[in-house]
C-alpha atoms as a PDB file:
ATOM      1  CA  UNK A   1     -45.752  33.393 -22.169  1.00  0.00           C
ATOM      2  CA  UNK A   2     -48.541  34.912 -20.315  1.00  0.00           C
ATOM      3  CA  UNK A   3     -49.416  32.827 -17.306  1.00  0.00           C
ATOM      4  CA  UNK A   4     -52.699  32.960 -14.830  1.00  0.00           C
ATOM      5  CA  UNK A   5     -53.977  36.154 -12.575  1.00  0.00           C
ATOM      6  CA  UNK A   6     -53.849  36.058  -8.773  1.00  0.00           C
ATOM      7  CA  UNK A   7     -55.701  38.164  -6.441  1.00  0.00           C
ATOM      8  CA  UNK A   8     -54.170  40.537  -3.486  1.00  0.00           C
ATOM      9  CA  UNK A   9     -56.623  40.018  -0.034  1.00  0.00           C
ATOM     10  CA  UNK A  10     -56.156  42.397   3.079  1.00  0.00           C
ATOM     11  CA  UNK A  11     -54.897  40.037   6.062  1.00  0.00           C
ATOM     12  CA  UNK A  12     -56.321  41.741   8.964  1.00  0.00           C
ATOM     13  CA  UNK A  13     -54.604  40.365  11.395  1.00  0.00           C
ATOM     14  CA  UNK A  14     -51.480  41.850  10.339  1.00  0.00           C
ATOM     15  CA  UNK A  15     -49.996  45.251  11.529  1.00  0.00           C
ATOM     16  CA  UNK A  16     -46.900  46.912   9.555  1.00  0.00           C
ATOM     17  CA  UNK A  17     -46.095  49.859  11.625  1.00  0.00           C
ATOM     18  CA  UNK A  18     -43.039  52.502  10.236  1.00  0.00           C
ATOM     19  CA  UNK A  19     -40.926  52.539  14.226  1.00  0.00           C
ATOM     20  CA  UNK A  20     -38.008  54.504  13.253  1.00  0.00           C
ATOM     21  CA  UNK A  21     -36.595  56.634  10.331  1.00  0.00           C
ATOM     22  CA  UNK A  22     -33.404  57.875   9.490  1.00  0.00           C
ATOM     23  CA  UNK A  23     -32.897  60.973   6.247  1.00  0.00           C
ATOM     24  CA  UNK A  24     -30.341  59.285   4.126  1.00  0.00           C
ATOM     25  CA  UNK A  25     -27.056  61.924   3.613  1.00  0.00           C
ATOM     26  CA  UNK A  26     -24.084  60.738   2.119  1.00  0.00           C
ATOM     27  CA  UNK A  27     -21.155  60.393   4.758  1.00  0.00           C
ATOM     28  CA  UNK A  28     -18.697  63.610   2.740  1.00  0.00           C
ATOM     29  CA  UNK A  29     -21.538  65.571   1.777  1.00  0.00           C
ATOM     30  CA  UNK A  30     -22.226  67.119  -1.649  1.00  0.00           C
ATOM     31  CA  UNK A  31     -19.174  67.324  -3.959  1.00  0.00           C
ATOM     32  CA  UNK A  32     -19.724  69.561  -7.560  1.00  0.00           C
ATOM     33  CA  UNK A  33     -17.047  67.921  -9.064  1.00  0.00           C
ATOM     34  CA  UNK A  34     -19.056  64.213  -8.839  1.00  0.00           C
ATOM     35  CA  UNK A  35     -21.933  66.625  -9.202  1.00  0.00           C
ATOM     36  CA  UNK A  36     -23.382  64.861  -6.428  1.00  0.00           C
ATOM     37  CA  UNK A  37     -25.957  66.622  -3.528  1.00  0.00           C
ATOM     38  CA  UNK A  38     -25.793  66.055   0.252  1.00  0.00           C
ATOM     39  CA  UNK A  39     -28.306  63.575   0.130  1.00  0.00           C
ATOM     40  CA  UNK A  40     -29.620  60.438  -1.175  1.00  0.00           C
ATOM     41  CA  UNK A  41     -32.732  62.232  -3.346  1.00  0.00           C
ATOM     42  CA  UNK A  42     -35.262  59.276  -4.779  1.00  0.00           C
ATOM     43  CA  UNK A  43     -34.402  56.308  -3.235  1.00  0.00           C
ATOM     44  CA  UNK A  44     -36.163  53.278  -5.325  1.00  0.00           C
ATOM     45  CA  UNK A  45     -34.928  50.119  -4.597  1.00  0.00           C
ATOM     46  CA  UNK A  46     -32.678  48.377  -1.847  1.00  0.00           C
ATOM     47  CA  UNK A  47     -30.918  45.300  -1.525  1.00  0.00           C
ATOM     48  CA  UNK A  48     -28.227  43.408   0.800  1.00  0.00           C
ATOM     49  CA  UNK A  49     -25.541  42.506  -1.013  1.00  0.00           C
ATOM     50  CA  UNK A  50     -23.848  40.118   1.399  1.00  0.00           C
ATOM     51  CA  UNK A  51     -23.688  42.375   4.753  1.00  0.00           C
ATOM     52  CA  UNK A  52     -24.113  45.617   2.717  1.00  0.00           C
ATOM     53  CA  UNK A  53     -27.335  47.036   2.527  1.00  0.00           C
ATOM     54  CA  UNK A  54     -27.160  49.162  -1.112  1.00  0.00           C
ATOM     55  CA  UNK A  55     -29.555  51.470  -2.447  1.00  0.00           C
ATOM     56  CA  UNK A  56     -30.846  52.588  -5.971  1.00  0.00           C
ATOM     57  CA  UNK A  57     -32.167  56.152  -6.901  1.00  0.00           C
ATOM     58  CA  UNK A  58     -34.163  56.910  -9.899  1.00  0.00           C
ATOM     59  CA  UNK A  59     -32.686  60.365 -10.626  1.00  0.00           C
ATOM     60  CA  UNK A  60     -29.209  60.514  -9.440  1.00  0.00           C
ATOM     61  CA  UNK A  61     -26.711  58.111 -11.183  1.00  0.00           C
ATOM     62  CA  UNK A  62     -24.925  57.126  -7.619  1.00  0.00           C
ATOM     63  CA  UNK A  63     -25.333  54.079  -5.924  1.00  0.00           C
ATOM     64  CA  UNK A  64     -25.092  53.742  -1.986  1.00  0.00           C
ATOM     65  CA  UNK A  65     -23.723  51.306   1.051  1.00  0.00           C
ATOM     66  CA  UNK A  66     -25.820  52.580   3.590  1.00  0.00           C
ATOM     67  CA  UNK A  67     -25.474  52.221   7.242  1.00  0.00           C
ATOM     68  CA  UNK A  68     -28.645  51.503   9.108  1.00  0.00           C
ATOM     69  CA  UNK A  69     -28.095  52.730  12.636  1.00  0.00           C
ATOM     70  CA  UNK A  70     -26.966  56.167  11.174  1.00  0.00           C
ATOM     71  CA  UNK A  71     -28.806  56.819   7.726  1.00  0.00           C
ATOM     72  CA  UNK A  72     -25.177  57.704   6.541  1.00  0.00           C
ATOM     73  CA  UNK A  73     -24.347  56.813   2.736  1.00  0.00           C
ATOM     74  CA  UNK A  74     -21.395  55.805   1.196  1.00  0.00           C
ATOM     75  CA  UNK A  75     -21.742  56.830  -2.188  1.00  0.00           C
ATOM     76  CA  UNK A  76     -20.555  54.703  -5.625  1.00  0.00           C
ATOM     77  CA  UNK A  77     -20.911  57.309  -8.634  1.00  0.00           C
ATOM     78  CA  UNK A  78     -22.111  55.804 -12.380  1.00  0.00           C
ATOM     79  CA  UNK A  79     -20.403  56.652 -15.137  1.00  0.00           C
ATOM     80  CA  UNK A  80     -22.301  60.218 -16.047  1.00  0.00           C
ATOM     81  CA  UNK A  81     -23.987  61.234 -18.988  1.00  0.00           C
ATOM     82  CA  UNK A  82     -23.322  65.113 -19.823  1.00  0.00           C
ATOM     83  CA  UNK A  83     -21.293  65.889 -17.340  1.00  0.00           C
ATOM     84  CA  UNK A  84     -24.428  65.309 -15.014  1.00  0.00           C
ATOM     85  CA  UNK A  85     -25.366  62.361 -12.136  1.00  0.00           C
ATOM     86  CA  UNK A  86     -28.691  63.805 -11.320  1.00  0.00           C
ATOM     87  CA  UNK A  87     -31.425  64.689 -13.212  1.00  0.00           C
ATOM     88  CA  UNK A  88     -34.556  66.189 -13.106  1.00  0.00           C
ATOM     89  CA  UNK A  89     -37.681  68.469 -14.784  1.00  0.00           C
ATOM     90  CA  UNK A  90     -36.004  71.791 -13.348  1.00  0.00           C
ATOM     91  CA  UNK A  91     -32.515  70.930 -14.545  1.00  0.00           C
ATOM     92  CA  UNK A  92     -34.218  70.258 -17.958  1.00  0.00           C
ATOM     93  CA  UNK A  93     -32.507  66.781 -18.290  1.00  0.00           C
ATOM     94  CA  UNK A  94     -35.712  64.156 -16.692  1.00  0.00           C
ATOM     95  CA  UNK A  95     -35.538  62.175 -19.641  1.00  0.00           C
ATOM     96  CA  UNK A  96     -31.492  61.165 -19.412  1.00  0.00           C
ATOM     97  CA  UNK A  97     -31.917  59.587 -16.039  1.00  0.00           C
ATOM     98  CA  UNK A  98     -31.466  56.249 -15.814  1.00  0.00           C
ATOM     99  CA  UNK A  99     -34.216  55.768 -13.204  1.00  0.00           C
ATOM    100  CA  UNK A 100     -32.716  52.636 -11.871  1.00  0.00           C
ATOM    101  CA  UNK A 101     -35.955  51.569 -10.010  1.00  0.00           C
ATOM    102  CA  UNK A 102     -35.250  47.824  -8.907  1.00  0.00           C
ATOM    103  CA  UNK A 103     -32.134  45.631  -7.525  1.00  0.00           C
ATOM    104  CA  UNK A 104     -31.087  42.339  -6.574  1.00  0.00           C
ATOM    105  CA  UNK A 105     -28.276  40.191  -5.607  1.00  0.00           C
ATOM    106  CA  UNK A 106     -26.605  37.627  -7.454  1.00  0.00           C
ATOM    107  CA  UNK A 107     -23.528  36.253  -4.747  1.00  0.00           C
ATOM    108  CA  UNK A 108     -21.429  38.944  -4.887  1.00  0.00           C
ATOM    109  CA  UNK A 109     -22.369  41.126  -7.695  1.00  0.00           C
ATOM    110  CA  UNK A 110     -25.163  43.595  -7.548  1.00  0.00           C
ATOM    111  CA  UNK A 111     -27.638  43.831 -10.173  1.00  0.00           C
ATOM    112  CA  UNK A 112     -29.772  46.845 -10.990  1.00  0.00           C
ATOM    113  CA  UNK A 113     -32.531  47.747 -13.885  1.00  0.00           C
ATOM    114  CA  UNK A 114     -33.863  50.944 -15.139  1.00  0.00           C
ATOM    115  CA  UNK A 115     -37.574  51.001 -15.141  1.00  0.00           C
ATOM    116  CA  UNK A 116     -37.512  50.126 -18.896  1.00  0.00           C
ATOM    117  CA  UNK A 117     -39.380  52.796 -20.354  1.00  0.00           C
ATOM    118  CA  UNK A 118     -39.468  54.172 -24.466  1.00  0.00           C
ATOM    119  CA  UNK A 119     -37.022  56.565 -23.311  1.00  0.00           C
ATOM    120  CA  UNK A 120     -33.260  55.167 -24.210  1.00  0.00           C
ATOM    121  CA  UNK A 121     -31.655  55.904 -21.133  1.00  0.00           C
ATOM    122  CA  UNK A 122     -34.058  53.725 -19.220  1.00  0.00           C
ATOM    123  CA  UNK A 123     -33.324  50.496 -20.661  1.00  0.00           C
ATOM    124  CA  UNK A 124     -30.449  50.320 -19.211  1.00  0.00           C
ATOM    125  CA  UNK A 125     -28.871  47.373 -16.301  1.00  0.00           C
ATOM    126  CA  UNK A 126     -26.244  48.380 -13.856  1.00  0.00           C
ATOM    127  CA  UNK A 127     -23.463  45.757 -12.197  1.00  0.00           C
ATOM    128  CA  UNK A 128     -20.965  46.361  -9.440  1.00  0.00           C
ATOM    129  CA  UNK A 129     -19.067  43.998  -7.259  1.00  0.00           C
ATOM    130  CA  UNK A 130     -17.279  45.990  -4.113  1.00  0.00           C
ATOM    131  CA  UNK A 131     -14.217  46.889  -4.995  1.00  0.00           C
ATOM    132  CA  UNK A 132     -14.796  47.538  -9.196  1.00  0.00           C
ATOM    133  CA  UNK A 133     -16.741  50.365 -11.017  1.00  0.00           C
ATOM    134  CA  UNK A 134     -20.286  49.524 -12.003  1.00  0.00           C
ATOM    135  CA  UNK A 135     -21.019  49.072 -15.212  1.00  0.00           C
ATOM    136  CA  UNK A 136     -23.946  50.365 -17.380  1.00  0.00           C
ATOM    137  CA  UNK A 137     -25.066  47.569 -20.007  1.00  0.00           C
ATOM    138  CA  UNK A 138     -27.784  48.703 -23.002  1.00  0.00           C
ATOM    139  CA  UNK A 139     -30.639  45.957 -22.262  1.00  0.00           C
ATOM    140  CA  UNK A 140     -32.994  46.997 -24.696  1.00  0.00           C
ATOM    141  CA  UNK A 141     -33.830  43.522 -26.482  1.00  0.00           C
ATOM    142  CA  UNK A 142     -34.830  42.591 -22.852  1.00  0.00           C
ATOM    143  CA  UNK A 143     -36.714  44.897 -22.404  1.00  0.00           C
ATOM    144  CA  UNK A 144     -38.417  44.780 -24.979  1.00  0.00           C
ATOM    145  CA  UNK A 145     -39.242  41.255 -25.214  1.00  0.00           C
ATOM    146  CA  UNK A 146     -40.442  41.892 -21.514  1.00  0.00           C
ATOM    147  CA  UNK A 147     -43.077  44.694 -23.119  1.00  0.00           C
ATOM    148  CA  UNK A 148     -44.215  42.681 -25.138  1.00  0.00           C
ATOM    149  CA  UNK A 149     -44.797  39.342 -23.179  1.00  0.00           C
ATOM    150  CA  UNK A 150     -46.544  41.611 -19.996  1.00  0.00           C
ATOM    151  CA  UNK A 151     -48.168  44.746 -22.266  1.00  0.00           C
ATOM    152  CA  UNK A 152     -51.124  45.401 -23.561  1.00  0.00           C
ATOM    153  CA  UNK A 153     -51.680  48.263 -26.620  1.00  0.00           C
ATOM    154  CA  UNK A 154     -49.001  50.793 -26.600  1.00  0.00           C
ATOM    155  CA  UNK A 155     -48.585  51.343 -22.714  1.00  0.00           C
ATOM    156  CA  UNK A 156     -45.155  51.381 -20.988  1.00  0.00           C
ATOM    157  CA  UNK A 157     -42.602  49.040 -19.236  1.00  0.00           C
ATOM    158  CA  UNK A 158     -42.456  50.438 -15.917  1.00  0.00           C
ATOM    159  CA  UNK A 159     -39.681  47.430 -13.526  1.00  0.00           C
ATOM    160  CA  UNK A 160     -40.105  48.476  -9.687  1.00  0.00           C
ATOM    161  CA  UNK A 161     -39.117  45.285  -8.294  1.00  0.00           C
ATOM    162  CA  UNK A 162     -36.716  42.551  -8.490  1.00  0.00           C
ATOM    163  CA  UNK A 163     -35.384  39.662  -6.489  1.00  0.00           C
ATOM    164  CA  UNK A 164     -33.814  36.077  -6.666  1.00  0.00           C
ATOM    165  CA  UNK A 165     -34.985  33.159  -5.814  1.00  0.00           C
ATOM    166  CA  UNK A 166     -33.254  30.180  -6.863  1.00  0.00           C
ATOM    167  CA  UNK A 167     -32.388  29.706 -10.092  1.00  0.00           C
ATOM    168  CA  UNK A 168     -34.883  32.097 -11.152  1.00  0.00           C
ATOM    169  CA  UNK A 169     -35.351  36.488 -10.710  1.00  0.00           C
ATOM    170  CA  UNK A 170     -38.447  37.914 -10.278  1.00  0.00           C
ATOM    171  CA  UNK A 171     -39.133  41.466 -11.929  1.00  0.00           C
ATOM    172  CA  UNK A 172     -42.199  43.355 -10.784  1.00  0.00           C
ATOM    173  CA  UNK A 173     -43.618  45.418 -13.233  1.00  0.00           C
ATOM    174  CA  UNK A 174     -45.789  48.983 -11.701  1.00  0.00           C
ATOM    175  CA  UNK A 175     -49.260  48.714 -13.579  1.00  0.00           C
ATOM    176  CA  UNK A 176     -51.333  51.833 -13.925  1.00  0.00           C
ATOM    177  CA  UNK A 177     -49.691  53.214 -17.211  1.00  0.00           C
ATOM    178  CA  UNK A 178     -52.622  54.360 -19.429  1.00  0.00           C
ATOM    179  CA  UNK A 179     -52.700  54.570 -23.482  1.00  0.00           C
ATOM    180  CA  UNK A 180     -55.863  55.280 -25.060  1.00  0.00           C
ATOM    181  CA  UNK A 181     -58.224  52.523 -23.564  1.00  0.00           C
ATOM    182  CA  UNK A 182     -54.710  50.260 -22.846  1.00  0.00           C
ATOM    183  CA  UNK A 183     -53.464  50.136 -19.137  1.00  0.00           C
ATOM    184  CA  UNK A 184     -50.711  48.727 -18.184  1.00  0.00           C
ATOM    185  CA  UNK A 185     -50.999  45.427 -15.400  1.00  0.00           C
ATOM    186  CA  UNK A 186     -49.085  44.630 -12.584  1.00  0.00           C
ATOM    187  CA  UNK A 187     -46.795  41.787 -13.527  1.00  0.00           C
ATOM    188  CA  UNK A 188     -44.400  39.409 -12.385  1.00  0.00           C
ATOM    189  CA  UNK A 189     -41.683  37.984 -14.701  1.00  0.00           C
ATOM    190  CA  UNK A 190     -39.706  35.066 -14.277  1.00  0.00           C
ATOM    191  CA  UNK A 191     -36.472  34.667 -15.783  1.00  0.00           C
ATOM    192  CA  UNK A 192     -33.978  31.737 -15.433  1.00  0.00           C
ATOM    193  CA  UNK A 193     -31.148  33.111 -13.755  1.00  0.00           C
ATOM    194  CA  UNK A 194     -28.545  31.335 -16.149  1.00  0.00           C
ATOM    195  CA  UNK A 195     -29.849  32.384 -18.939  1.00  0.00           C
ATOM    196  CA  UNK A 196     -29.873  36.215 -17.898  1.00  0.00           C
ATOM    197  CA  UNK A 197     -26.058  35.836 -16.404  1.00  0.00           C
ATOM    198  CA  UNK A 198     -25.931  34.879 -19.974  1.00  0.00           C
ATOM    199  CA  UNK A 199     -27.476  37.651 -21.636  1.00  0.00           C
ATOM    200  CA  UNK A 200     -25.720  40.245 -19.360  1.00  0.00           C
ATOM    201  CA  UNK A 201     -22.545  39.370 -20.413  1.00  0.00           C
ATOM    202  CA  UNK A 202     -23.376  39.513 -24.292  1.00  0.00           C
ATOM    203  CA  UNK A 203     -25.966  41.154 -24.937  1.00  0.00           C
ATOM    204  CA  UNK A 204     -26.096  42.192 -28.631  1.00  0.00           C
ATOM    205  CA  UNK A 205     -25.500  38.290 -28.966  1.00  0.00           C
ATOM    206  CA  UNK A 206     -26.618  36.080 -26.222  1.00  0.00           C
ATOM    207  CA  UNK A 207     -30.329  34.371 -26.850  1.00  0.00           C
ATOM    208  CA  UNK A 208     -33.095  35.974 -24.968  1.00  0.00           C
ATOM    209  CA  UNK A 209     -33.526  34.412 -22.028  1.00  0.00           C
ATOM    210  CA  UNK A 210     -37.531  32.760 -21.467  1.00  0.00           C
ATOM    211  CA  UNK A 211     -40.032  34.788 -19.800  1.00  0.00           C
ATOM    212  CA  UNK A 212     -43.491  33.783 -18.072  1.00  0.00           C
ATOM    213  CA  UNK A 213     -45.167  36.774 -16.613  1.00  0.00           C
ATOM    214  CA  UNK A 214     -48.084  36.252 -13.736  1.00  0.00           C
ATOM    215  CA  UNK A 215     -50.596  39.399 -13.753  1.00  0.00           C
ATOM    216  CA  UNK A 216     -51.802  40.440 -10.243  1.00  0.00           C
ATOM    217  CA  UNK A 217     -54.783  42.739  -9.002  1.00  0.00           C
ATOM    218  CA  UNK A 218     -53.107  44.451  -5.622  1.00  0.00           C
ATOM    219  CA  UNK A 219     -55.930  46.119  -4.268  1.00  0.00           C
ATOM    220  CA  UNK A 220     -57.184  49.863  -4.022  1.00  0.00           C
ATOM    221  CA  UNK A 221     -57.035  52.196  -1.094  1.00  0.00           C
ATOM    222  CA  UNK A 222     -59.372  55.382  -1.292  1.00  0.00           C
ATOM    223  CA  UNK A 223     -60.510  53.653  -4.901  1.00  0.00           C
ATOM    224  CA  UNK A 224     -56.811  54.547  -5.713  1.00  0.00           C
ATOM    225  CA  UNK A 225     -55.473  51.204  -7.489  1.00  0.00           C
ATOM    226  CA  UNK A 226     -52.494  49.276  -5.750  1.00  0.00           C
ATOM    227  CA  UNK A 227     -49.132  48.999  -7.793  1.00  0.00           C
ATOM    228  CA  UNK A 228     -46.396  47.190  -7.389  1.00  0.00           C
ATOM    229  CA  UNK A 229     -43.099  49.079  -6.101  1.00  0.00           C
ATOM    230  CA  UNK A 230     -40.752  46.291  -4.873  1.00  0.00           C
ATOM    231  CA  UNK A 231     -40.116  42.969  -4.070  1.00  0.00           C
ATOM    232  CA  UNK A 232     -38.097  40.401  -1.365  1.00  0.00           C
ATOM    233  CA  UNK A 233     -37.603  36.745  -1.534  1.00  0.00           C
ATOM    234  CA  UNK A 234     -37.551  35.354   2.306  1.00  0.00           C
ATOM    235  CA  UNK A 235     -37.742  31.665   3.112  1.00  0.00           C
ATOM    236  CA  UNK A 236     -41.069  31.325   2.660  1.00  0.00           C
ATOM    237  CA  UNK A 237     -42.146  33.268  -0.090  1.00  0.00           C
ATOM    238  CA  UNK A 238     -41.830  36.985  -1.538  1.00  0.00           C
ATOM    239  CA  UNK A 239     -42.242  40.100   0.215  1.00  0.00           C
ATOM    240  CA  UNK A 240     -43.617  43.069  -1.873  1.00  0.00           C
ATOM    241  CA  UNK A 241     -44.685  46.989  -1.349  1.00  0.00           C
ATOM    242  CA  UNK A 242     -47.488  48.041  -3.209  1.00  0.00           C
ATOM    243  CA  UNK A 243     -47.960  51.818  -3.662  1.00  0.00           C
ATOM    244  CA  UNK A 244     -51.601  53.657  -4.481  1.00  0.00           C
ATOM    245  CA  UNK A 245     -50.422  57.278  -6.163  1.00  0.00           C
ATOM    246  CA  UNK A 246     -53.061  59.496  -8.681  1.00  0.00           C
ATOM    247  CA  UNK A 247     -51.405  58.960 -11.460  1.00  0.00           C
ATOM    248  CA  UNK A 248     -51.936  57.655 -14.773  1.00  0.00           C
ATOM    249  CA  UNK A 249     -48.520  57.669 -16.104  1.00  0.00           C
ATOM    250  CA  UNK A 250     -45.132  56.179 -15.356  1.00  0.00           C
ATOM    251  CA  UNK A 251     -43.656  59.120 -16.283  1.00  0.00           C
ATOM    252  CA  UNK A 252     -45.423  62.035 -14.062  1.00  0.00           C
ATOM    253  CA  UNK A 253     -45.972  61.775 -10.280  1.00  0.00           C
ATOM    254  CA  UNK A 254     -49.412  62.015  -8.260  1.00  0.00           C
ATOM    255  CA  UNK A 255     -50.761  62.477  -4.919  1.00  0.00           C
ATOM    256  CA  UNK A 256     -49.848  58.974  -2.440  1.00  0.00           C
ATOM    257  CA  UNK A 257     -52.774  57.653  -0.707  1.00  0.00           C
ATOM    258  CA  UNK A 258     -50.827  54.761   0.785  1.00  0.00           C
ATOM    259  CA  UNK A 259     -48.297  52.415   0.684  1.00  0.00           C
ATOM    260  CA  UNK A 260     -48.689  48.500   1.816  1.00  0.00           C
ATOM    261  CA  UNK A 261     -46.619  45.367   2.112  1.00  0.00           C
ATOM    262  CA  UNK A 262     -47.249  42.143   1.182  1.00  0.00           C
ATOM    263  CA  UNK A 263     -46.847  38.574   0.863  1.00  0.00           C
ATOM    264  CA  UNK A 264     -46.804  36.296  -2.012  1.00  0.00           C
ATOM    265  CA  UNK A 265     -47.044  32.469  -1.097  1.00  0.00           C
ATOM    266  CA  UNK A 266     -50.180  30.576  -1.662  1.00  0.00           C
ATOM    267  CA  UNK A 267     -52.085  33.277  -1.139  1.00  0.00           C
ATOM    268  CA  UNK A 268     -51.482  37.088  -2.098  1.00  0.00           C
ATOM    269  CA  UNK A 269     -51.971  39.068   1.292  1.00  0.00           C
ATOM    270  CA  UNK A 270     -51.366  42.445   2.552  1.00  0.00           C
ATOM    271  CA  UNK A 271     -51.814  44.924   4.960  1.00  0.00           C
ATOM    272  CA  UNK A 272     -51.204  49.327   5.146  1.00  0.00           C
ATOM    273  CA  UNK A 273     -48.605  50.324   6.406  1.00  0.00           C
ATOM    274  CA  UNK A 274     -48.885  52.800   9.267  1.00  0.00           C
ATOM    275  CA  UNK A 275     -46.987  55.391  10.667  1.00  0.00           C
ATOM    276  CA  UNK A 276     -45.219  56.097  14.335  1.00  0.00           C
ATOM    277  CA  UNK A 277     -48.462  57.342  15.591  1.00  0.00           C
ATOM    278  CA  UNK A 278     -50.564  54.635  13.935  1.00  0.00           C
ATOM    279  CA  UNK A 279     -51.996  56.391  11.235  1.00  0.00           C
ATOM    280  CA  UNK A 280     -52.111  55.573   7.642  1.00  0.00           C
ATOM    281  CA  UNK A 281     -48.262  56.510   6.204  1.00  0.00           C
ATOM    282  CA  UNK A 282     -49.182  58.532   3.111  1.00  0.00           C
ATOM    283  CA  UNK A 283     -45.056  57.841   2.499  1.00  0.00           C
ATOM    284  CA  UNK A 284     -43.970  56.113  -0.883  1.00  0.00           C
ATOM    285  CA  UNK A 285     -42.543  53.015   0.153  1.00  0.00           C
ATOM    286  CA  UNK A 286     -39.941  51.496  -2.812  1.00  0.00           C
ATOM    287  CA  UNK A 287     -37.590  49.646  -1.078  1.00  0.00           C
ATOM    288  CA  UNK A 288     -37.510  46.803   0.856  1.00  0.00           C
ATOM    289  CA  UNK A 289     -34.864  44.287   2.579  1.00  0.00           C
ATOM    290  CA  UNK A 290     -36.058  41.791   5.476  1.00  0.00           C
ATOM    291  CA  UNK A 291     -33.590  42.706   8.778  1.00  0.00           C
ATOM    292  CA  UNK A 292     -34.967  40.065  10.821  1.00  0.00           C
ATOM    293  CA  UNK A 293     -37.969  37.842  11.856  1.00  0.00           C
ATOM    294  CA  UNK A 294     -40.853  40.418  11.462  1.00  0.00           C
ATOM    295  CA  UNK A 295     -38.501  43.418  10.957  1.00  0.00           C
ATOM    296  CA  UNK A 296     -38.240  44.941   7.553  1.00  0.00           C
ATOM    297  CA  UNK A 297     -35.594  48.490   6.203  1.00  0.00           C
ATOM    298  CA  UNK A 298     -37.671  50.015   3.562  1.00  0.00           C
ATOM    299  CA  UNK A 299     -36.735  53.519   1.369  1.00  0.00           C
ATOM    300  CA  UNK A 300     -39.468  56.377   0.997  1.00  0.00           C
ATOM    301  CA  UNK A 301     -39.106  58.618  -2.659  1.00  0.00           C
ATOM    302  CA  UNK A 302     -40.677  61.888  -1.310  1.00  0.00           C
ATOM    303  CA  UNK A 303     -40.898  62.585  -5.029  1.00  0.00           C
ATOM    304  CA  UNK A 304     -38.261  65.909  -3.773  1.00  0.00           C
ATOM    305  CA  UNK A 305     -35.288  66.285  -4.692  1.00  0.00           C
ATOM    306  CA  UNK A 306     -34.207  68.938  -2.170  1.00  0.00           C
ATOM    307  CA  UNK A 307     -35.405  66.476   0.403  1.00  0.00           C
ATOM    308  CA  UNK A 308     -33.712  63.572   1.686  1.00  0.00           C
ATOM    309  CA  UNK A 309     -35.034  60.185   0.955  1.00  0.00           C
ATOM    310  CA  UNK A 310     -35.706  57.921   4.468  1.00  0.00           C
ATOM    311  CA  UNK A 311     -34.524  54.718   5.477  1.00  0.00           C
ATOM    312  CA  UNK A 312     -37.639  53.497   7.615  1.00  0.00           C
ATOM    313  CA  UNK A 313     -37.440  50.474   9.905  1.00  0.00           C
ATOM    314  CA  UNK A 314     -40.567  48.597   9.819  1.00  0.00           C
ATOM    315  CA  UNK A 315     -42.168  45.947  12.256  1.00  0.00           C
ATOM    316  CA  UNK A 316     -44.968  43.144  11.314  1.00  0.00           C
ATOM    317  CA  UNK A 317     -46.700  41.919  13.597  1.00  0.00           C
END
């Protein structure tokens, strides 16, 4: 079921201020043979999974461990598809990437989603414990129940976010798709976190598991709409980036006014992020994982992928 809307408000007496940054580069460097580059390329999600902090890209079928006082990756390859682990317009194979886009923890096994998309390859959920290979699971009844508790006319799925929080996961949905007069809202999903354990390990056969989605208005910066592009639990609520980019599709990148972060408690509040020299960071923010009171690691997608994506430390205050 659909439940009520809820309202983002700037908090102006916060500051979020980018203080370091680190270009993400896998520790052994490219390797054709895993047909994997130097570098982490479109980092979209992050996570701790107990003292590991483990990133998600949306077009290169790796996971990493990363270190944070170094930037340097560890890399844990998907199985591939083709022969290939990344993906993109000029290699001619966009539409096979999974485009894992959000992660979470669940004890000891790490739980990714691709954004959920019409395309097949995105429907997709990744699990790895350290130690095992991850495992790609087809989610597509999922997903699609998710489309159609959150979407309105024929616009797309689009997960960003996802975090636990009890016996429940959040999943963020990135509004802004448009379809004729449709467009896609910024959503929150709640699902009991027994019931997906349960679907995850059968699903062609387990029940789908209940959903209640939340719709949210983020903002705008520069008239630019606010859209969801992660979230983090923390002990007193959830943490969440918001990202305003010109685009009107899930599918095709725009120009990034902005990025912020956020809190969801009793109220929805938020403030833009800025950069070392106080300006407004024009960075995509997608990633986010509290490392202490005030302190926040966050991932940019430069939306390049002969650039490095950035692990950015981050200070509220």
């Amino acid at each position: 079921m659909t439940g009520t809307s809820r309202r983002a408000e700037v908090e102006p007496a916060w500051v979020a201020q980018i203080v370091a940054r680190r270009p993400l580069r896998y520790r052994l460097g490219a390797d054709a043979a895993l047909d994997r580059p130097g570098h982490v390329r479109a980092a979209s999600g992050l996570t701790w999974l107990g003292s590991q902090l483990v990133v998600v890209q949306d077009d290169a079928a790796f996971l990493g461990v990363v270190d944070p006082s170094t930037g340097l990756v560890d890399d844990v390859p998907l199985p591939n598809a083709n022969g290939r682990r990344v993906f993109g317009k000029a290699l001619g194979n966009k539409a096979d990437k999974p485009d894992l886009e959000s992660v979470f923890a669940d004890g000891e096994t790490l739980i990714a989603f691709g954004s959920g998309g019409p395309l097949p390859n995105r429907r997709v959920a990744v699990t790895w414990r350290v130690g095992e290979l991850p495992t790609v699971i087809g989610v597509s009844r999922l997903l699609a129940e998710l489309g159609r508790v959150i979407l309105p006319g024929a616009t797309a799925l689009n997960l960003e976010g996802a975090t636990r929080i009890g016996d429940e996961v959040w999943l963020a949905n990135r509004g802004g798709d448009v379809a004729g007069t449709a467009v896609s809202p910024d959503a929150v999903v709640t699902v009991e976190l027994a019931a997906l354990r349960a679907y995850l390990a059968a699903p062609d056969m387990a029940p789908l598991p209940s959903l209640s989605a939340t719709h949210y208005d983020l903002g705008t910066l520069d008239g630019c709409a606010l859209h969801f592009t992660e979230l983090e639990a923390s002990a007193d609520g959830v943490w969440y980036l918001g990202a305003a980019e010109a685009t009107a599709s899930y599918f095709d990148d725009g120009q990034v006014m902005g990025s912020v972060l956020g809190h969801s408690g009793q109220d929805v509040r938020y403030t833009v992020v800025l950069d070392e020299k106080g300006q407004r960071s024009t960075d995509k923010l997608e990633g986010l994982a509290v490392a202490g009171k005030g302190r926040f690691w966050a991932v940019v997608d430069a939306d390049d992928p002969d650039r490095p994506a950035d692990l950015l430390e981050l200070t509220l205050t």
